[in-house]
Protein backbone atom coordinates (compact mmCIF):
# COMPACT_ATOMS: atom_id res chain seq x y z
CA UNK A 1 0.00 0.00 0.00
CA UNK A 2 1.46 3.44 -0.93
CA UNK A 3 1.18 6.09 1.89
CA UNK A 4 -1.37 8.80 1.49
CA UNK A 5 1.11 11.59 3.15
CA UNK A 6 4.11 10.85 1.24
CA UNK A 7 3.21 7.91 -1.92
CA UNK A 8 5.92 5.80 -0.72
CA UNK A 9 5.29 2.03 -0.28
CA UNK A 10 4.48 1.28 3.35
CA UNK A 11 4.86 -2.20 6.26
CA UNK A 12 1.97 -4.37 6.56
CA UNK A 13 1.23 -5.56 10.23
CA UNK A 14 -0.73 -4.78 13.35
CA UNK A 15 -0.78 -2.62 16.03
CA UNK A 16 -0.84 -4.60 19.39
CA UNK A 17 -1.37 -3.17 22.76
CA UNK A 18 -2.59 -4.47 26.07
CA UNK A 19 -6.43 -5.69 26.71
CA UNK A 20 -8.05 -2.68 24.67
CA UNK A 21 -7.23 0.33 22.56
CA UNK A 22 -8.60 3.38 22.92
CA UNK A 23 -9.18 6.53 21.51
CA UNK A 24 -9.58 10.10 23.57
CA UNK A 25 -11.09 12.53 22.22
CA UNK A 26 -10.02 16.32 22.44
CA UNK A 27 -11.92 19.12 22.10
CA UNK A 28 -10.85 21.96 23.13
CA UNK A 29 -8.19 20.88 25.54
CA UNK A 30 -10.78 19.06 27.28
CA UNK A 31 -11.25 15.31 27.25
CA UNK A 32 -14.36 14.53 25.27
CA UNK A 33 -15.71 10.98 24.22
CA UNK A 34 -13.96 8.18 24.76
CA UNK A 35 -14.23 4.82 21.78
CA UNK A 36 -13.01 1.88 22.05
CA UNK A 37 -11.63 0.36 19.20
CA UNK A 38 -10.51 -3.09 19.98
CA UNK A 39 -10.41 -5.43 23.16
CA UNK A 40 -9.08 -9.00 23.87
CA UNK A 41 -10.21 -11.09 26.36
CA UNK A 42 -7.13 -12.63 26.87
CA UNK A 43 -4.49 -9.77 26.11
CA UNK A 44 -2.76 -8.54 23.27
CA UNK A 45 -5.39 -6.54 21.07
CA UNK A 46 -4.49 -6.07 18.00
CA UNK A 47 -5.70 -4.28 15.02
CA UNK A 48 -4.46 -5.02 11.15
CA UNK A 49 -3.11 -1.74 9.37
CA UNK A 50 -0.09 -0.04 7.64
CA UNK A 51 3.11 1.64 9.15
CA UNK A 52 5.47 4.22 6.90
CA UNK A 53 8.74 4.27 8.27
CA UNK A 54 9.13 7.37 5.94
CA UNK A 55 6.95 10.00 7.43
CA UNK A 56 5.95 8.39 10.54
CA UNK A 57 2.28 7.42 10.16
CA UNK A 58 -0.16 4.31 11.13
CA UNK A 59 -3.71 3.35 9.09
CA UNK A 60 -5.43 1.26 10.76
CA UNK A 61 -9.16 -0.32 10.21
CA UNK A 62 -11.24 -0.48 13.37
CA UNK A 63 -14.34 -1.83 14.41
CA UNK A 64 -15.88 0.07 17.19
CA UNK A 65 -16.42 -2.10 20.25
CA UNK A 66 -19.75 -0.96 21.85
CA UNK A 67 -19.20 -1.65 25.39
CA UNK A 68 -16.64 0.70 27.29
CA UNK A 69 -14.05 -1.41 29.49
CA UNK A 70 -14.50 -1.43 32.87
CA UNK A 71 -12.18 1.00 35.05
């Protein structure tokens, strides 16, 4: 896949992180909504995407996960 910011070809993986990923939203300074975007039961949440080691950027497709995690 060729990057959108800078046409060069970019790395095919996933972006893993703990139970769940998350997304903050900022408006304003201020903490807005918050989505979550993936979750694993077990650990290791991952989510299939892009990486450009040129210009620093991630795609990644998400599925929003309707329940919020529980704090």
């Amino acid at each position: 896949m060729k990057c959108p910011f800078c046409n060069l070809e970019m790395m095919e993986g996933y972006l893993k992180a703990g139970r769940y990923v998350q997304f903050q939203e900022m408006l304003d300074g201020k903490k807005g909504q918050e989505y979550l975007v993936a979750k694993s039961f077990m650990g290791d949440a991952k989510m299939n995407g892009f990486l450009c080691p040129s210009c620093r950027k991630i795609m990644v497709d998400i599925d929003l996960v309707e329940e919020r995690p529980q704090r």
